[in-house]
N, C-alpha and C. Protein backbone atom coordinates (compact mmCIF):
# COMPACT_ATOMS: atom_id res chain seq x y z
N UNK A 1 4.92 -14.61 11.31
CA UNK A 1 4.33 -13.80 10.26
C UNK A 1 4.86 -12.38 10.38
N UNK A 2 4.98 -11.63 8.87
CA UNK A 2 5.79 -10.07 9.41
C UNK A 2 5.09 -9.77 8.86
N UNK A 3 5.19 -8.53 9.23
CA UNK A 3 4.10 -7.08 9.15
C UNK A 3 4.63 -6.06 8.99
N UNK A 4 3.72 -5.15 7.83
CA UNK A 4 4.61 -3.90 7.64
C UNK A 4 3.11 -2.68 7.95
N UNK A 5 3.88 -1.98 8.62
CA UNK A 5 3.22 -0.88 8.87
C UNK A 5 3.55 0.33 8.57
N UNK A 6 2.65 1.16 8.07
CA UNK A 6 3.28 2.97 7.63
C UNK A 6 2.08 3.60 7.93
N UNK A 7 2.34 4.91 8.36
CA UNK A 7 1.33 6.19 8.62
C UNK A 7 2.53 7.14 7.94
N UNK A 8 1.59 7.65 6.80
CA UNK A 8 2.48 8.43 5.86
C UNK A 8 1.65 9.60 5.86
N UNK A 9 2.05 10.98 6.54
CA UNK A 9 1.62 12.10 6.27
C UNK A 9 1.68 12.95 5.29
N UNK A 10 0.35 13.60 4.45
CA UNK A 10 0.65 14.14 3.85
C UNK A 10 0.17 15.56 3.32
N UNK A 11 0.48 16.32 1.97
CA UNK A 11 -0.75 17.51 2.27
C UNK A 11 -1.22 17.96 0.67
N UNK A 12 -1.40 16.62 0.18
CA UNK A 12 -2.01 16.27 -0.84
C UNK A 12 -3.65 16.86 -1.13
N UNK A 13 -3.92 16.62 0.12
CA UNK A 13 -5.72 17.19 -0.10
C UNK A 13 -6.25 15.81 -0.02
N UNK A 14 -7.53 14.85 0.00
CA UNK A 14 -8.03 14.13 -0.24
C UNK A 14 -7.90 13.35 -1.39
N UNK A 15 -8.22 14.23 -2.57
CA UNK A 15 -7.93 13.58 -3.80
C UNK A 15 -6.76 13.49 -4.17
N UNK A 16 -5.71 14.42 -4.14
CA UNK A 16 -4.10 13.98 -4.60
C UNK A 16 -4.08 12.96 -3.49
N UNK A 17 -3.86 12.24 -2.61
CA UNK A 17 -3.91 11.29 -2.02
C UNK A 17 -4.26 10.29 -2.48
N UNK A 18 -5.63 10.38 -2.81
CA UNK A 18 -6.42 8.80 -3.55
C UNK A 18 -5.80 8.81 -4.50
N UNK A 19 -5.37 9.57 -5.76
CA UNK A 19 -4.43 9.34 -7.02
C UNK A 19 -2.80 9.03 -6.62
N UNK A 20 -2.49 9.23 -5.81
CA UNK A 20 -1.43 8.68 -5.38
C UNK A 20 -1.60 7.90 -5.24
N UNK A 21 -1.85 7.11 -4.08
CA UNK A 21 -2.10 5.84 -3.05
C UNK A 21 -2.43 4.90 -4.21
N UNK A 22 -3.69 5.28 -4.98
CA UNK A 22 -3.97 4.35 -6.67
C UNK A 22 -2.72 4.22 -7.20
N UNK A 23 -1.77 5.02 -7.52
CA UNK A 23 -0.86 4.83 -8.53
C UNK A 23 0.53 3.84 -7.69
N UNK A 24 0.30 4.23 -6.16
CA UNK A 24 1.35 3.01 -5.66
C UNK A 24 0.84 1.75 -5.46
N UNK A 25 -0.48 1.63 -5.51
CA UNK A 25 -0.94 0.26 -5.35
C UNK A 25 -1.20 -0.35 -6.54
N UNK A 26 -1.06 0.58 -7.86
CA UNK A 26 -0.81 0.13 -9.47
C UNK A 26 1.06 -0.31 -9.21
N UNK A 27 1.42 0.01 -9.01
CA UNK A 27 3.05 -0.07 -9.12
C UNK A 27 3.59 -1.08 -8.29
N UNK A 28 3.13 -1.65 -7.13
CA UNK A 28 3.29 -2.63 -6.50
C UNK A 28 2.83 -3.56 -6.88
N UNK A 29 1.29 -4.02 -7.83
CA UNK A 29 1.25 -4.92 -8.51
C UNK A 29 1.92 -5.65 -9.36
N UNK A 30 1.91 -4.25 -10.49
CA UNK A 30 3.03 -4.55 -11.45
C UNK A 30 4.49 -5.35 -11.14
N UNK A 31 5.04 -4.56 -9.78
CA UNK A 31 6.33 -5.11 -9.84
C UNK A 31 6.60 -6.56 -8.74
N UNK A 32 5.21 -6.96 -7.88
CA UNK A 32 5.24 -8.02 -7.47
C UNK A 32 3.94 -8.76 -7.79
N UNK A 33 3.46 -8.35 -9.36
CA UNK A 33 2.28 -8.94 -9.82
C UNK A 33 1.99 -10.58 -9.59
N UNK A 34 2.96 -11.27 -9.32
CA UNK A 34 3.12 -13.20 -9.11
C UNK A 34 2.61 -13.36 -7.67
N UNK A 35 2.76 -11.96 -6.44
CA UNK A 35 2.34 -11.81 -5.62
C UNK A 35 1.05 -11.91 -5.28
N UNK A 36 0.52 -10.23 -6.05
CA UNK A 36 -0.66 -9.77 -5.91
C UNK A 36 -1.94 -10.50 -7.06
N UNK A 37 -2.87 -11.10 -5.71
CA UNK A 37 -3.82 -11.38 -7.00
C UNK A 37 -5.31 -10.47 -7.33
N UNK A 38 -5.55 -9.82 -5.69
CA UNK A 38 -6.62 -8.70 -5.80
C UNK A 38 -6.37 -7.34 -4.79
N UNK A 39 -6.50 -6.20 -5.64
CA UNK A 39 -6.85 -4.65 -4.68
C UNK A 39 -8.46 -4.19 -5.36
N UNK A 40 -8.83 -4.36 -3.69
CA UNK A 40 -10.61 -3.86 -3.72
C UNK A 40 -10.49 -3.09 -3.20
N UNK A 41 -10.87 -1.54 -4.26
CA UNK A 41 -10.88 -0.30 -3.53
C UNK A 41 -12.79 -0.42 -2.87
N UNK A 42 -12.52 0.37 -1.68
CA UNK A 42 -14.55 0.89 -1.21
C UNK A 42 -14.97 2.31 -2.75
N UNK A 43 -15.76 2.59 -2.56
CA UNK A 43 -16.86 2.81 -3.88
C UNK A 43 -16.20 4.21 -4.04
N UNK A 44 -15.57 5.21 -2.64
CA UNK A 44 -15.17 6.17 -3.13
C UNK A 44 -13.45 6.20 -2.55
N UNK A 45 -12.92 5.00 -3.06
CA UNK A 45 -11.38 5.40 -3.31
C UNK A 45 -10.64 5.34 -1.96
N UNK A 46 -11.06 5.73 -1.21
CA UNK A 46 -10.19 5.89 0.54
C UNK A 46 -9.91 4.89 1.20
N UNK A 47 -9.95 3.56 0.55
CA UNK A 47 -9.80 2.16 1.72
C UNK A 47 -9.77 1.37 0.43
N UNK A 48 -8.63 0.15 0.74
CA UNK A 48 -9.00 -0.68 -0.25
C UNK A 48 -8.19 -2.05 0.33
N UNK A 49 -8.70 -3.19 0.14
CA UNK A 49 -8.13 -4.78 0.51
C UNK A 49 -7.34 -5.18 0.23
N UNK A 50 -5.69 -5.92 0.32
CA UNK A 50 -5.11 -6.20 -0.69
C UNK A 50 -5.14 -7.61 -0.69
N UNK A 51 -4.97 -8.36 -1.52
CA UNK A 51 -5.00 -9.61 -1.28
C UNK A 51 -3.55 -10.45 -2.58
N UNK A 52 -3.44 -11.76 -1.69
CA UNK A 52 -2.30 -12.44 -2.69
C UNK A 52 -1.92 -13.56 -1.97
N UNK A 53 -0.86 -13.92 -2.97
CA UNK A 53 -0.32 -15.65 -2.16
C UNK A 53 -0.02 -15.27 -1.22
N UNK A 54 0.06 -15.48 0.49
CA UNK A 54 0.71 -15.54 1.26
C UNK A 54 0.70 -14.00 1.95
N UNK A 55 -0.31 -13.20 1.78
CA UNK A 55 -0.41 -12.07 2.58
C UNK A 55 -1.64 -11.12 2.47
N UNK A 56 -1.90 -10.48 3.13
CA UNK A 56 -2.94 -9.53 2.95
C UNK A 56 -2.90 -8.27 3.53
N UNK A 57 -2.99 -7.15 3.32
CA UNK A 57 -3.44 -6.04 3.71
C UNK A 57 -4.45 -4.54 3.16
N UNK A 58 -4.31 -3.53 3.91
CA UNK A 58 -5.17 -2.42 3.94
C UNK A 58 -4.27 -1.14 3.54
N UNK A 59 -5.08 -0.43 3.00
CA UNK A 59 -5.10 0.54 2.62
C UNK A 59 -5.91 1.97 2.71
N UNK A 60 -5.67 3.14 3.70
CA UNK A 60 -6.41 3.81 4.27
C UNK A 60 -5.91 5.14 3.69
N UNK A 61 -7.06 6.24 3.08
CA UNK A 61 -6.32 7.42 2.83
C UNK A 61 -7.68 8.18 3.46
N UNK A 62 -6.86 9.60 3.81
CA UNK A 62 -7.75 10.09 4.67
C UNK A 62 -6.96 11.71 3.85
N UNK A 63 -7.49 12.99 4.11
CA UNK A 63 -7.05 13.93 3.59
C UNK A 63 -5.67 14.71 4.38
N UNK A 64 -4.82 13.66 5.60
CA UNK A 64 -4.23 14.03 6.12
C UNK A 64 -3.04 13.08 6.63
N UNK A 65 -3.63 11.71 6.16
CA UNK A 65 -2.35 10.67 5.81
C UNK A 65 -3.01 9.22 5.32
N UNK A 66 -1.99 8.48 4.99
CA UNK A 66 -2.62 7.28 4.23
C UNK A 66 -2.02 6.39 5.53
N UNK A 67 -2.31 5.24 5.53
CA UNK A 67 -2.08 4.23 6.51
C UNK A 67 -1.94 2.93 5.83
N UNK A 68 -0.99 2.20 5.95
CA UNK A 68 -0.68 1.08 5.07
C UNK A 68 -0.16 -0.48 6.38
N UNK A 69 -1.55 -0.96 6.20
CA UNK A 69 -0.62 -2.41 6.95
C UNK A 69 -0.99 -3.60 5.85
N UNK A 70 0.10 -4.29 6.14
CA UNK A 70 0.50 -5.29 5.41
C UNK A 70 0.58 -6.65 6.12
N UNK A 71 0.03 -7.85 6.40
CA UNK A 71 0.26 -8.69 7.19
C UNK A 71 1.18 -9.76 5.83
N UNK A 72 2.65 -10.40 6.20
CA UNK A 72 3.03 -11.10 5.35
C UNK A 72 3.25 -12.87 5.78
N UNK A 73 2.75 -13.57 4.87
CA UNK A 73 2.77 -14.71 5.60
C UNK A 73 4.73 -15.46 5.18
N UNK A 74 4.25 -16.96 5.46
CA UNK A 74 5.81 -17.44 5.02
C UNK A 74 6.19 -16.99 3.85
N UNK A 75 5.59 -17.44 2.66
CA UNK A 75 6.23 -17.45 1.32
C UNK A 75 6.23 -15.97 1.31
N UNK A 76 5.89 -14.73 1.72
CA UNK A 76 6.02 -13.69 1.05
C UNK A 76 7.17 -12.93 2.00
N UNK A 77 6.86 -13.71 3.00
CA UNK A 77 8.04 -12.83 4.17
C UNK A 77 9.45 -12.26 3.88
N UNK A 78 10.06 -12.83 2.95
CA UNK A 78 11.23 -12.98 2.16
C UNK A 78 11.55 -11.44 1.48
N UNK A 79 10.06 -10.73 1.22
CA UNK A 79 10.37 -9.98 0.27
C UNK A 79 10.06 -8.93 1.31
N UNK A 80 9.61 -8.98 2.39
CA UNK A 80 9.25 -7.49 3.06
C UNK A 80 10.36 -6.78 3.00
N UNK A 81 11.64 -6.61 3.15
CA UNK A 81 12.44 -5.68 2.74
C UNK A 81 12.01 -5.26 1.38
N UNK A 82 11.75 -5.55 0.41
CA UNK A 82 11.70 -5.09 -1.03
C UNK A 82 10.32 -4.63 -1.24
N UNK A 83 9.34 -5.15 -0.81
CA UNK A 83 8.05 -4.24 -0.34
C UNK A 83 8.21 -3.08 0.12
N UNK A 84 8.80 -2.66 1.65
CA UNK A 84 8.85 -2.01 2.41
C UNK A 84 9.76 -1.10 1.55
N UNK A 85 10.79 -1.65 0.96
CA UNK A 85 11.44 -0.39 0.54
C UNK A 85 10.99 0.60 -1.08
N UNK A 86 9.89 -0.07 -1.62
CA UNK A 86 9.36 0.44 -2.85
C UNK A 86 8.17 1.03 -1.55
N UNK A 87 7.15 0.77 -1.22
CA UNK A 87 6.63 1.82 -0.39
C UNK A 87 7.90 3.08 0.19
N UNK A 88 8.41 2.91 0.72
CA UNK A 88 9.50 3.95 0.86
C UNK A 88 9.45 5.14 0.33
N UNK A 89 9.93 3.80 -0.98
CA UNK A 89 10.42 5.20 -2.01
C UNK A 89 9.06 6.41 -2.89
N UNK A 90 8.39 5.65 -2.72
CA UNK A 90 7.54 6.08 -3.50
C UNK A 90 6.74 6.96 -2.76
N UNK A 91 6.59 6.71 -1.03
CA UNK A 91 5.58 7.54 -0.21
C UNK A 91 6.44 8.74 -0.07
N UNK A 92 7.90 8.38 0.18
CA UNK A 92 8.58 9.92 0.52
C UNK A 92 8.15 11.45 0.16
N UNK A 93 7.87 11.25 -1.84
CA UNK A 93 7.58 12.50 -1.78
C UNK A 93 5.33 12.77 -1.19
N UNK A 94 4.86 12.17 -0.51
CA UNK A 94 3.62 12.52 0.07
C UNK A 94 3.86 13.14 1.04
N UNK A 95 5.40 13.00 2.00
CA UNK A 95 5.65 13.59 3.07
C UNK A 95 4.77 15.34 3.07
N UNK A 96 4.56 15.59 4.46
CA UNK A 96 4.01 17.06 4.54
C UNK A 96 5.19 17.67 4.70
C-alpha cells in the first residue's frame, strides 16, 4: 500500500488556509472524481476525511500548516505520482 504524506507550511492565517485547502480538495475531486467518492469536512473547516475506491485519507489545517496523508490502496497506487504531483503544484504557492 503507498502513502503520501505532506506538511505544507504556510502564512495564510487560519482562514486563507481553510479556503485554500477547500479549493484543493475541490480540484482533486474534479480531476480524479472516478476516484473520489466522499470529503467530510469537521463543522469548522480544519480536518476533513477523504474517502474513494481504493484509498483514504486526512486533511489537517491549522493556522501554520496543513498536513495531508493519503493512504493508497492497489487500484489507486498507480496514480500516486499524479496525485502527489497536483498536490505539489497547487500547495507550492501556501509555502511561507
Amino acid at each position: 500500500m503507498a502513502k503520501i504524506e505532506r506538511e505544507i507550511k504556510h502564512s495564510l492565517g487560519l482562514d486563507g488556509a481553510k479556503a485554500a485547502v477547500s479549493t484543493l480538495a475541490d480540484k482533486l475531486q474534479e480531476k480524479f472524481g472516478s476516484l473520489v467518492s466522499e470529503i467530510k469536512w469537521n463543522d469548522d473547516k480544519t480536518a476533513a476525511d477523504i474517502k474513494g475506491k481504493g484509498f483514504s485519507g486526512k486533511l489537517n489545517v491549522s493556522d501554520a500548516d496543513v498536513k495531508i496523508v493519503m493512504e493508497l490502496g492497489l487500484l489507486t497506487s498507480p496514480f500516486k505520482g499524479k496525485i502527489e504531483e497536483e498536490i505539489d503544484n497547487y500547495t507550492k504557492d501556501l509555502n511561507a
